[in-house]
PDB file of N, CA and C in Angstrom:
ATOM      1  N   UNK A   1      94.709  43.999 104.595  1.00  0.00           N
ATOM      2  CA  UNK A   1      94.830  45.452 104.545  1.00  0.00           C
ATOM      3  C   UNK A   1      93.626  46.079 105.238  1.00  0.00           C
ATOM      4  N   UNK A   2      93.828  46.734 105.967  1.00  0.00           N
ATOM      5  CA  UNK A   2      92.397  47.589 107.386  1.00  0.00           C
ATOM      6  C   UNK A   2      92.679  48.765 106.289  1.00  0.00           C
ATOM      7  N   UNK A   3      91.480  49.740 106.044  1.00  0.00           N
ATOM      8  CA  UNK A   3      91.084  50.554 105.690  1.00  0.00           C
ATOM      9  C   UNK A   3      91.329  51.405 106.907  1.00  0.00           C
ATOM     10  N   UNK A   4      91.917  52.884 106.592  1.00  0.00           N
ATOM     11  CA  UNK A   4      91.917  53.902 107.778  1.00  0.00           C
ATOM     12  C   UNK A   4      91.496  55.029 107.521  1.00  0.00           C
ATOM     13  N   UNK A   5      90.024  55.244 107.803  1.00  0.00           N
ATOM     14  CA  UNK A   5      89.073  56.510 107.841  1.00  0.00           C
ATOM     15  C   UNK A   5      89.952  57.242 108.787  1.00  0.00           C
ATOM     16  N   UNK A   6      89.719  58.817 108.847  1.00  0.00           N
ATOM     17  CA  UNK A   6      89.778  60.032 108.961  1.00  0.00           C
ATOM     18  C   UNK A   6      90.781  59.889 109.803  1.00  0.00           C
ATOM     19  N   UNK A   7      92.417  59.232 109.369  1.00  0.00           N
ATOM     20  CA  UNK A   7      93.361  59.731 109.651  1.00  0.00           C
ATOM     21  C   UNK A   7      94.014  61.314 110.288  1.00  0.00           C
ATOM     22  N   UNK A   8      93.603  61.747 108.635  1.00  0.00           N
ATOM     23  CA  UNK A   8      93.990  63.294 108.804  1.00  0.00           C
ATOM     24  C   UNK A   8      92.487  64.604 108.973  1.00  0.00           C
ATOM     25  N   UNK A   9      91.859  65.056 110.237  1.00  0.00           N
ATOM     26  CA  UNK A   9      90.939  65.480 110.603  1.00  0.00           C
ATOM     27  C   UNK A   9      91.132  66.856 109.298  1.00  0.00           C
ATOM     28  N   UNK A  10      89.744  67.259 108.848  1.00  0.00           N
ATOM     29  CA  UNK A  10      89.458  68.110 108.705  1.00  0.00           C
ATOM     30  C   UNK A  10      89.760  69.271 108.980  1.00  0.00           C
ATOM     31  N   UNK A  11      90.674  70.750 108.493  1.00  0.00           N
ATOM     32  CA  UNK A  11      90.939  71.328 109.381  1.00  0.00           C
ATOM     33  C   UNK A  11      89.914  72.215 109.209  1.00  0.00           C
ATOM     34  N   UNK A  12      88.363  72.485 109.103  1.00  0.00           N
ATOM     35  CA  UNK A  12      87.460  72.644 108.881  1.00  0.00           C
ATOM     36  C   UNK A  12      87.113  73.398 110.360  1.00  0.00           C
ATOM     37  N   UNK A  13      86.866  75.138 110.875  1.00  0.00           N
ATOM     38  CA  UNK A  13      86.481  75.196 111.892  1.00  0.00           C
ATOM     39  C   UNK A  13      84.584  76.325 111.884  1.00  0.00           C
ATOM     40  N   UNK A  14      84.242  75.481 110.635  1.00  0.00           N
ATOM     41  CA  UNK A  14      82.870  75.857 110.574  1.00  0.00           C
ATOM     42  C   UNK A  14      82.159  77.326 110.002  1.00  0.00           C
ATOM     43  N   UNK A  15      83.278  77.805 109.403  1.00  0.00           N
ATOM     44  CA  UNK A  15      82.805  79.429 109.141  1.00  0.00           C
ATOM     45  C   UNK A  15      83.117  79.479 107.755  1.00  0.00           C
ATOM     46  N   UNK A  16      82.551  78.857 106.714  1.00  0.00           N
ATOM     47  CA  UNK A  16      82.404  78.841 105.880  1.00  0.00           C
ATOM     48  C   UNK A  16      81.621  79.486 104.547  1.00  0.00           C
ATOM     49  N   UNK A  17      82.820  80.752 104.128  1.00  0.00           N
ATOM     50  CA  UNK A  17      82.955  81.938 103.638  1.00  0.00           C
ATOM     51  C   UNK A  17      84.218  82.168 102.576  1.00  0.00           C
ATOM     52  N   UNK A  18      84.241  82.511 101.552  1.00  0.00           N
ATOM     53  CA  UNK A  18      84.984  82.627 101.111  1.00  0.00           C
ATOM     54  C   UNK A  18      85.936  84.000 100.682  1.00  0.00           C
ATOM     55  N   UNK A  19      86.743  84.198 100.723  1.00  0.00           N
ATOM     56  CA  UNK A  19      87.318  85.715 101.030  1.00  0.00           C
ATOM     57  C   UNK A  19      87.484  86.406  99.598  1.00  0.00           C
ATOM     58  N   UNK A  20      88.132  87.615  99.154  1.00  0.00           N
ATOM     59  CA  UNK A  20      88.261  87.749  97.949  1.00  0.00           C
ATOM     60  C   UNK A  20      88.967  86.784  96.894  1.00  0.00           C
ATOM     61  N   UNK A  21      90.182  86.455  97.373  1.00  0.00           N
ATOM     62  CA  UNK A  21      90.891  85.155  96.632  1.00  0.00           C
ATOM     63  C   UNK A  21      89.884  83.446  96.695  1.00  0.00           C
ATOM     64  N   UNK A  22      89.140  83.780  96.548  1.00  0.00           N
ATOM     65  CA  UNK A  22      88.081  82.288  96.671  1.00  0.00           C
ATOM     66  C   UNK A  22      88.753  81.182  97.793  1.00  0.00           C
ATOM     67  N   UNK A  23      89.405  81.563  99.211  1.00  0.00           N
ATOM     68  CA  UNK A  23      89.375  80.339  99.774  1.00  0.00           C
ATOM     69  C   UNK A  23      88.794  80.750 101.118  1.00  0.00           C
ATOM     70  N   UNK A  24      88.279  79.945 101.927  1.00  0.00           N
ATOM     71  CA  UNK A  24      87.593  79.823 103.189  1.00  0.00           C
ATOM     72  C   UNK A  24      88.518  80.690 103.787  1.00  0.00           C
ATOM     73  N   UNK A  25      87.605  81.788 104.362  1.00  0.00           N
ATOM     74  CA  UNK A  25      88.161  82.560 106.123  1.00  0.00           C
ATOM     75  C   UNK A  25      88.170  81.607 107.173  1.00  0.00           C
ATOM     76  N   UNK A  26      87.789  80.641 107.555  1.00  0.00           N
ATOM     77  CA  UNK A  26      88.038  79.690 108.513  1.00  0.00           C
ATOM     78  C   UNK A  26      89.161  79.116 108.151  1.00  0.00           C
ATOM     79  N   UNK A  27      89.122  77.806 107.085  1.00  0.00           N
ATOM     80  CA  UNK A  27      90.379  77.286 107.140  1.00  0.00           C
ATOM     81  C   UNK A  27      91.601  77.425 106.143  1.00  0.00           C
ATOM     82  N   UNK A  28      90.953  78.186 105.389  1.00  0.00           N
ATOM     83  CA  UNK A  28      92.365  78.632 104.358  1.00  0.00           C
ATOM     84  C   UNK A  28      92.156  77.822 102.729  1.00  0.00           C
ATOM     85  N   UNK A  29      91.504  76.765 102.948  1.00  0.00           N
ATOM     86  CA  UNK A  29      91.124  75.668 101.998  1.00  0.00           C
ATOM     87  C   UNK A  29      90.369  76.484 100.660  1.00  0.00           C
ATOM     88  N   UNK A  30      91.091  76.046  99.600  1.00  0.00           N
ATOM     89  CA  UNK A  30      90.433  76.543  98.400  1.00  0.00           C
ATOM     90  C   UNK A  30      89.270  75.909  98.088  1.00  0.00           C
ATOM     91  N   UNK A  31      88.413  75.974  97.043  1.00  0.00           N
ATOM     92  CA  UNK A  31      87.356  75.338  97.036  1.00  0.00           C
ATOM     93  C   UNK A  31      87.431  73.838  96.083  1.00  0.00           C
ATOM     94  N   UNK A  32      88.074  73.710  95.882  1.00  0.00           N
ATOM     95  CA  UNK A  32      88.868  72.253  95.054  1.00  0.00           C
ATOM     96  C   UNK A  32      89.406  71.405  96.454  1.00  0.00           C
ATOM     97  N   UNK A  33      89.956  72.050  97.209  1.00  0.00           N
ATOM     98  CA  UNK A  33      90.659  71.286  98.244  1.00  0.00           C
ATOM     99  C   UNK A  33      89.389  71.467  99.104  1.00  0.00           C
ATOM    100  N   UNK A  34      88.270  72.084  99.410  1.00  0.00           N
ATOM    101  CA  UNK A  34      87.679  71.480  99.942  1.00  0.00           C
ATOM    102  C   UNK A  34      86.575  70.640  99.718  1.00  0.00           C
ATOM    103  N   UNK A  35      86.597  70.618  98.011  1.00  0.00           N
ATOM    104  CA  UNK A  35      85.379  69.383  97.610  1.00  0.00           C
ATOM    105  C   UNK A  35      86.053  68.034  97.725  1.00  0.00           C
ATOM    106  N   UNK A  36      87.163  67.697  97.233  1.00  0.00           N
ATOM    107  CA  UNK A  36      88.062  66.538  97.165  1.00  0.00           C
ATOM    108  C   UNK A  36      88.679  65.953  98.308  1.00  0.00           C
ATOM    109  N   UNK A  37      88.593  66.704  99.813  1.00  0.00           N
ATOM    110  CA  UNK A  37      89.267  66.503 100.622  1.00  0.00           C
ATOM    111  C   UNK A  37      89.050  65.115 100.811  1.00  0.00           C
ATOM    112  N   UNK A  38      87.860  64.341 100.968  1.00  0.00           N
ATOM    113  CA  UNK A  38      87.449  63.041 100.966  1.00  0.00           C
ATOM    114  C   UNK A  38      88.003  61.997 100.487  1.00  0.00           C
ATOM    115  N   UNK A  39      88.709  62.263  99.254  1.00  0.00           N
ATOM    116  CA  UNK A  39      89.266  61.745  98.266  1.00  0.00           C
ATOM    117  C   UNK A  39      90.916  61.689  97.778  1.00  0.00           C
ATOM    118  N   UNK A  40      91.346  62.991  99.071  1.00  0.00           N
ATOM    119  CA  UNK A  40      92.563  62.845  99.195  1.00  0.00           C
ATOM    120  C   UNK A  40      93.399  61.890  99.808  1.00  0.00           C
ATOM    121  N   UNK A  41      94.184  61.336  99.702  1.00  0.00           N
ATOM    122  CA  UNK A  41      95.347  60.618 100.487  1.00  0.00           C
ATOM    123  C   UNK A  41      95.739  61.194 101.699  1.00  0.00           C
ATOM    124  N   UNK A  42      96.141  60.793 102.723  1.00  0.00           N
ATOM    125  CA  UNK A  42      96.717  61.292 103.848  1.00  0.00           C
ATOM    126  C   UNK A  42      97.816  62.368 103.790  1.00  0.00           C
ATOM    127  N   UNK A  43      98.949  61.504 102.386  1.00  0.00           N
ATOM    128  CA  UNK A  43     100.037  62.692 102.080  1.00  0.00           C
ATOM    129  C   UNK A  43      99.276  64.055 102.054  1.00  0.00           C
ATOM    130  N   UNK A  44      98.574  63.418 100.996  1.00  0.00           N
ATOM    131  CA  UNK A  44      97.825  64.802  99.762  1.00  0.00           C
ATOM    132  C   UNK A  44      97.053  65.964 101.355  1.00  0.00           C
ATOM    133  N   UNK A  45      96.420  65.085 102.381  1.00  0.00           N
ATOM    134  CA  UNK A  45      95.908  66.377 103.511  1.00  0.00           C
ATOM    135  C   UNK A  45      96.860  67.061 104.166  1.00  0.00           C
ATOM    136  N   UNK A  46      98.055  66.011 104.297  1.00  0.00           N
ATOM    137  CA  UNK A  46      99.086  67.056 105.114  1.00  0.00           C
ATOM    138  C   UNK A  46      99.454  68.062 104.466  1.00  0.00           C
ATOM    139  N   UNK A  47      99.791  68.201 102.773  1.00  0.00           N
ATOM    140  CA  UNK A  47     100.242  68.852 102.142  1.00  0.00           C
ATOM    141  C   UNK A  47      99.144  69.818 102.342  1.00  0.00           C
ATOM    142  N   UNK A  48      97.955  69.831 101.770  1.00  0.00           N
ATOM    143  CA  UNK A  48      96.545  70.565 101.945  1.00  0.00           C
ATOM    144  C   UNK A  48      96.861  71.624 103.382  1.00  0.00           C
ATOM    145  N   UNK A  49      97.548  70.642 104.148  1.00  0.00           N
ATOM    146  CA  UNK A  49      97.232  71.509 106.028  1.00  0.00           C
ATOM    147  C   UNK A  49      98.376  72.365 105.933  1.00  0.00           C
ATOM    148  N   UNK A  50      99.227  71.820 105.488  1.00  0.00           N
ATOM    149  CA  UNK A  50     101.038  72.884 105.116  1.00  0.00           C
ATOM    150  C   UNK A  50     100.718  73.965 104.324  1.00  0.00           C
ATOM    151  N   UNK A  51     100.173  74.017 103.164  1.00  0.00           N
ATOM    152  CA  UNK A  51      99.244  75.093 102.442  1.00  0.00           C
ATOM    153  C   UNK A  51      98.444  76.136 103.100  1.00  0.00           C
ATOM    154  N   UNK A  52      97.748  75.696 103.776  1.00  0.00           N
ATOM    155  CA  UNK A  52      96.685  76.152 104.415  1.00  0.00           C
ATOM    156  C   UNK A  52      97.851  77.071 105.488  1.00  0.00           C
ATOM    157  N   UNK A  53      98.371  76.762 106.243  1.00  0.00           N
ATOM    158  CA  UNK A  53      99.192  77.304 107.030  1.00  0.00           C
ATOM    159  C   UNK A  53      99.862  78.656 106.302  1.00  0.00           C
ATOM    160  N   UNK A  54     100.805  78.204 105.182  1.00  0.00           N
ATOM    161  CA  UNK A  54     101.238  79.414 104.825  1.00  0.00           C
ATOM    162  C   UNK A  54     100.388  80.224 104.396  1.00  0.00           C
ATOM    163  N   UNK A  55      99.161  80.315 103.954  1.00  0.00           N
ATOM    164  CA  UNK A  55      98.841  81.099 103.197  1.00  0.00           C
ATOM    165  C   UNK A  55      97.841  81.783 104.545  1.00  0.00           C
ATOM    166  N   UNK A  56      97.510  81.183 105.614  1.00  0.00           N
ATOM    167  CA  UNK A  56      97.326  81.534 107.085  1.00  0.00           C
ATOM    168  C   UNK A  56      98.314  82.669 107.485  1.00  0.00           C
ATOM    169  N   UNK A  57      99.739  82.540 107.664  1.00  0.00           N
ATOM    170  CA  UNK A  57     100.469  83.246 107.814  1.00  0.00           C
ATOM    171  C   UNK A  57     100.926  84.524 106.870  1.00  0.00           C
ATOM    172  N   UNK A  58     100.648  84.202 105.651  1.00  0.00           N
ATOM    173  CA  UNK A  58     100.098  85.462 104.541  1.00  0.00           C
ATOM    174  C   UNK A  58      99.728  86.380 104.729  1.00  0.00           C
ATOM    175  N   UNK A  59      97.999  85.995 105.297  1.00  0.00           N
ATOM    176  CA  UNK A  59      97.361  86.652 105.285  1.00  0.00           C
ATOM    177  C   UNK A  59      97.430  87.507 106.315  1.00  0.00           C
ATOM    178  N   UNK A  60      98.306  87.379 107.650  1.00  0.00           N
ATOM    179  CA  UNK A  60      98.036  87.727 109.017  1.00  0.00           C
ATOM    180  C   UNK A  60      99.668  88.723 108.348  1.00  0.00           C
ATOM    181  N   UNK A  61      99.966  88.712 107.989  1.00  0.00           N
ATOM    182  CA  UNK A  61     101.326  89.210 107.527  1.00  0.00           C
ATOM    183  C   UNK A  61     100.860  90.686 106.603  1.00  0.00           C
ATOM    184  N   UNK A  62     100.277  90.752 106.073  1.00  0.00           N
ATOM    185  CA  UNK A  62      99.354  92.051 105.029  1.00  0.00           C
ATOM    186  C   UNK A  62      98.459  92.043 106.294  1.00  0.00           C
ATOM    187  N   UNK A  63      97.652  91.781 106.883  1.00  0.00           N
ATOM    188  CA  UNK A  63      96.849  92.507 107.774  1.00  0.00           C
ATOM    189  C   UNK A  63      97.914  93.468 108.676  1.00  0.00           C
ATOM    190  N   UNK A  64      98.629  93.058 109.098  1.00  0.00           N
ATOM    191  CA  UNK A  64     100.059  93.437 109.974  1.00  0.00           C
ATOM    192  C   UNK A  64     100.824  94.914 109.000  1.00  0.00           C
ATOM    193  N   UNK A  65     100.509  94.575 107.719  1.00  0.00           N
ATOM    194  CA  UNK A  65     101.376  95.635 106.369  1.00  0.00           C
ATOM    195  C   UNK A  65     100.530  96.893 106.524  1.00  0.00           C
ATOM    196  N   UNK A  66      99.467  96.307 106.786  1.00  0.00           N
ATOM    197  CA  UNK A  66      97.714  97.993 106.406  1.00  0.00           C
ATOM    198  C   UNK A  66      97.097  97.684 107.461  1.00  0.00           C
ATOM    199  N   UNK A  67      97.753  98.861 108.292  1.00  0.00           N
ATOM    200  CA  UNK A  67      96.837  99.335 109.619  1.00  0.00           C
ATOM    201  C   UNK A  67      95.825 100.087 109.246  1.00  0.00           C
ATOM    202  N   UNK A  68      95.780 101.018 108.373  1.00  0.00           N
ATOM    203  CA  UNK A  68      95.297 101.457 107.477  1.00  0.00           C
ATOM    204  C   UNK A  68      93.567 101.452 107.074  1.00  0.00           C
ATOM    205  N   UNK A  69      93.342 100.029 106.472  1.00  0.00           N
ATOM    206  CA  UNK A  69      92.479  99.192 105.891  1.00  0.00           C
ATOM    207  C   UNK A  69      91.901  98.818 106.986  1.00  0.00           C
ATOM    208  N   UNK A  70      90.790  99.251 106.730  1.00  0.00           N
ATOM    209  CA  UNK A  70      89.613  98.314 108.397  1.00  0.00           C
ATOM    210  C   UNK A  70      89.680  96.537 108.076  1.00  0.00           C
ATOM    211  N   UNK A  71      89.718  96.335 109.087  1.00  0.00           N
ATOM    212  CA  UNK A  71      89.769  94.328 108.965  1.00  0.00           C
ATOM    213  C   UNK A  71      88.546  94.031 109.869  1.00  0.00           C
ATOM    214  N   UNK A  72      87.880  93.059 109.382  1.00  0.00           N
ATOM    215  CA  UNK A  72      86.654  92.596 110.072  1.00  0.00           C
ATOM    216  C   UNK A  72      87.360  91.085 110.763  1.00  0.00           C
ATOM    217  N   UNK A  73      87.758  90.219 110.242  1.00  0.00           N
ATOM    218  CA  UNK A  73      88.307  89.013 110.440  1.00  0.00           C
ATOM    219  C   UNK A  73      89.004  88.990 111.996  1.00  0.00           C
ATOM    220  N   UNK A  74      89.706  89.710 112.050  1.00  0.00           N
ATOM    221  CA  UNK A  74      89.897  89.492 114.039  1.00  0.00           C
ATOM    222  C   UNK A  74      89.240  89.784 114.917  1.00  0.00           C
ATOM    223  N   UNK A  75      87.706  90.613 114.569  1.00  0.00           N
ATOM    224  CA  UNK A  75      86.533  90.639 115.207  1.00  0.00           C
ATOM    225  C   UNK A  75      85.854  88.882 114.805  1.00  0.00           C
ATOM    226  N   UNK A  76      86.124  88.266 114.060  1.00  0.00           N
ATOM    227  CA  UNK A  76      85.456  87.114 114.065  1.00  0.00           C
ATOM    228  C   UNK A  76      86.384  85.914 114.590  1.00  0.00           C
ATOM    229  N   UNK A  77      87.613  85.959 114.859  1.00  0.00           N
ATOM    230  CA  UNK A  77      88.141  85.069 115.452  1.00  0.00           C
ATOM    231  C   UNK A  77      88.093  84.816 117.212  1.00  0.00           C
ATOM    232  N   UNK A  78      87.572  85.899 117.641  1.00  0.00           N
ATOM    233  CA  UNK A  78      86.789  85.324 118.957  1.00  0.00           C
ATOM    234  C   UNK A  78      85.732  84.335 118.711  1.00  0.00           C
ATOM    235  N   UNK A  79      85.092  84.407 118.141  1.00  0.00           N
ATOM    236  CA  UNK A  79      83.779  83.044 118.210  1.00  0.00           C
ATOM    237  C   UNK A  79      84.353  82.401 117.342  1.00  0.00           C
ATOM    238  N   UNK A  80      85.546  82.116 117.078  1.00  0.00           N
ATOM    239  CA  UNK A  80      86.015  80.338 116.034  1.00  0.00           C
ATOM    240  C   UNK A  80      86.422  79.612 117.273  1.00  0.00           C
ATOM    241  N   UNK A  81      85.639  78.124 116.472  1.00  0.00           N
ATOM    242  CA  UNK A  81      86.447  76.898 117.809  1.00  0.00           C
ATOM    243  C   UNK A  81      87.788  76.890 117.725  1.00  0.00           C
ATOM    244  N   UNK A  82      88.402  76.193 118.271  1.00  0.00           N
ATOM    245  CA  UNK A  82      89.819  76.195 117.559  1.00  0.00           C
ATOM    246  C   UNK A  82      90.483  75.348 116.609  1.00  0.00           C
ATOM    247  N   UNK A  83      91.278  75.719 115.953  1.00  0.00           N
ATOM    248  CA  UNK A  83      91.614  74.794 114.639  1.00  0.00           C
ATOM    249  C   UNK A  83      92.721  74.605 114.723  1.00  0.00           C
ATOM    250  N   UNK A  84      92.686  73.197 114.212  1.00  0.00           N
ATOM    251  CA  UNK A  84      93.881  72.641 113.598  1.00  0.00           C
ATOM    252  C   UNK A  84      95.019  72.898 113.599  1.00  0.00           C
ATOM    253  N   UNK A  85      94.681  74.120 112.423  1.00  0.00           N
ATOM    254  CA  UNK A  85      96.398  75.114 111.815  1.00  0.00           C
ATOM    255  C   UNK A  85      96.630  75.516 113.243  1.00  0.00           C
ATOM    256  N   UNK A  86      96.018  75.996 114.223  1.00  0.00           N
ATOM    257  CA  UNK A  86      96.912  77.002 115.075  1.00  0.00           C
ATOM    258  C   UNK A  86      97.543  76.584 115.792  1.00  0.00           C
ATOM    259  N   UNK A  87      98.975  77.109 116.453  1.00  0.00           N
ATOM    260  CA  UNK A  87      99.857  75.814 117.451  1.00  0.00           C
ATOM    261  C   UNK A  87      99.124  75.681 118.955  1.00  0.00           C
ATOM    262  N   UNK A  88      99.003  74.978 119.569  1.00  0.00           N
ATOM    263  CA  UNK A  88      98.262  74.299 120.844  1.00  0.00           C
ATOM    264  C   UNK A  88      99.265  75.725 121.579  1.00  0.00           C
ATOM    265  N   UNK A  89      98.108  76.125 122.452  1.00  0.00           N
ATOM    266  CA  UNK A  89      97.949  77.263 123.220  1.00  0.00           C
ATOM    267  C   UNK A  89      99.241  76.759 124.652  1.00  0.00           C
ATOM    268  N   UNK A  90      99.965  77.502 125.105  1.00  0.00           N
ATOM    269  CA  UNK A  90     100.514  77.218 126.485  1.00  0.00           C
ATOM    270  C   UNK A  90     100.176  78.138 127.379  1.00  0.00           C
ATOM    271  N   UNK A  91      99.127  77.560 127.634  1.00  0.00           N
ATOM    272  CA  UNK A  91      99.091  77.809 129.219  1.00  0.00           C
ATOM    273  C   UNK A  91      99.518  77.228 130.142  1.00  0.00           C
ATOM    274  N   UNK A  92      99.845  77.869 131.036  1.00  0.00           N
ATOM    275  CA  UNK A  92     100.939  77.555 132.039  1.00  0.00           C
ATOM    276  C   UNK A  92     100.488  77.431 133.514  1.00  0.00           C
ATOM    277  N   UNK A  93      99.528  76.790 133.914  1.00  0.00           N
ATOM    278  CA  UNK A  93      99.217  76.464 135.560  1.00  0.00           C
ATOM    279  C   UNK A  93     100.304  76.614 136.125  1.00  0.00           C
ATOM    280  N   UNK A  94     100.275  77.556 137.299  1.00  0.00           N
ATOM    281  CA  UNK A  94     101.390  77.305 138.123  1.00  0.00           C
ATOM    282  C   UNK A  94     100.590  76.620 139.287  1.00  0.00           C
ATOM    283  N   UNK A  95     101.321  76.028 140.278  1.00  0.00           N
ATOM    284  CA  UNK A  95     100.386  74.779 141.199  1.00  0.00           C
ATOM    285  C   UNK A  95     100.042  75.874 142.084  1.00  0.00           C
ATOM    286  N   UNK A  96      98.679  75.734 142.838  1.00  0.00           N
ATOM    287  CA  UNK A  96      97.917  76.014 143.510  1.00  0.00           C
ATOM    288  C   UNK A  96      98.541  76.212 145.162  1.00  0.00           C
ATOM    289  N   UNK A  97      99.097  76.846 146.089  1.00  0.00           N
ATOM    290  CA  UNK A  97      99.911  76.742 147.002  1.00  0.00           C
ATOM    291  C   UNK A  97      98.938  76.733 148.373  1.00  0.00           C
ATOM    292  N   UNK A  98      97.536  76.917 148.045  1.00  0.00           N
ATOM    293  CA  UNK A  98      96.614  77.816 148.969  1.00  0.00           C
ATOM    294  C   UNK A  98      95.967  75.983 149.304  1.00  0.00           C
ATOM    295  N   UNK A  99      96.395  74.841 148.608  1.00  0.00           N
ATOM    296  CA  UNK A  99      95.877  73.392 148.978  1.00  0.00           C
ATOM    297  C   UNK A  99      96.592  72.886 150.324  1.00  0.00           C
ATOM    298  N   UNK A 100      95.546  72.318 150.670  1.00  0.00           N
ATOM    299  CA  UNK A 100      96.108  71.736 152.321  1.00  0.00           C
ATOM    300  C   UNK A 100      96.213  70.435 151.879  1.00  0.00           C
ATOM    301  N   UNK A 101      97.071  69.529 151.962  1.00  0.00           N
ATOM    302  CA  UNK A 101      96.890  68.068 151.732  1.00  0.00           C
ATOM    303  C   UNK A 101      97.262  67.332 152.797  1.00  0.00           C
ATOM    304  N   UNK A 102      97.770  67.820 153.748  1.00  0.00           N
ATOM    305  CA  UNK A 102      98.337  67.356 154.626  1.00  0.00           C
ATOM    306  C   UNK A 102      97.622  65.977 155.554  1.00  0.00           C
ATOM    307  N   UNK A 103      96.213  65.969 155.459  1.00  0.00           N
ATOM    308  CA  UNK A 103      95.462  64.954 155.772  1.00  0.00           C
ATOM    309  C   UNK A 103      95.266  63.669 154.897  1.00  0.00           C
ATOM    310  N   UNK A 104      95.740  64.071 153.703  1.00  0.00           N
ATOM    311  CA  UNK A 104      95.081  63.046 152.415  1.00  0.00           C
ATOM    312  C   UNK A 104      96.093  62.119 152.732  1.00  0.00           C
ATOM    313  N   UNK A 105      96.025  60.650 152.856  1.00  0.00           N
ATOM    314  CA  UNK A 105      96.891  59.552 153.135  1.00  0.00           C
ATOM    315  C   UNK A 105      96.393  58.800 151.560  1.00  0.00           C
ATOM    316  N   UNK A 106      97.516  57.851 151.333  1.00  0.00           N
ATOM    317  CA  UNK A 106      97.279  57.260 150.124  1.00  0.00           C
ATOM    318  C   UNK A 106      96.823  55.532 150.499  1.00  0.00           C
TER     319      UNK A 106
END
């Protein structure tokens, strides 16, 4: 049996703060889920990252409800690395047309 360290990464993106409901403005993680994370099972993080998600989408859902209410939090999501929860960005290169290749032989 091989032992398998850090399967499921951290979704940890360093801004570690806790909001009025006691869980991290970075990753959503309560403070139980983030002392134990170490100690969780792989299931137990995915479930942790599925959590984290909805309650991600929650929150962006009431920010969306009260235009109202000043929000500081999307002034701080310019300087977050990127995390985990969020879906992989598409950007879309379109090919470069202005390349001459016409010399390059293989």
């Amino acid at each position: 049996m091989q032992l398998e360290f850090f399967d499921v990464p951290s979704p940890c993106v360093s801004i570690c703060e806790s909001d009025e409901k006691g869980l991290c403005r970075g990753c959503m993680r309560s403070r139980d889920e983030r002392q134990e994370w170490i100690n969780f099972t792989n299931d137990e993080k995915q479930k942790v990252i599925r959590r984290c998600l909805q309650r991600k989408k929650r929150k962006l859902n009431q920010l969306k409800v009260k235009p109202a209410e000043q929000v500081v939090e999307p002034l701080v999501e310019e300087y977050l690395q990127p995390s985990l929860l969020d879906p992989p960005s598409n950007t879309n290169t379109s090919p470069n047309t202005d390349l001459d290749f016409s010399e390059f032989e293989l």
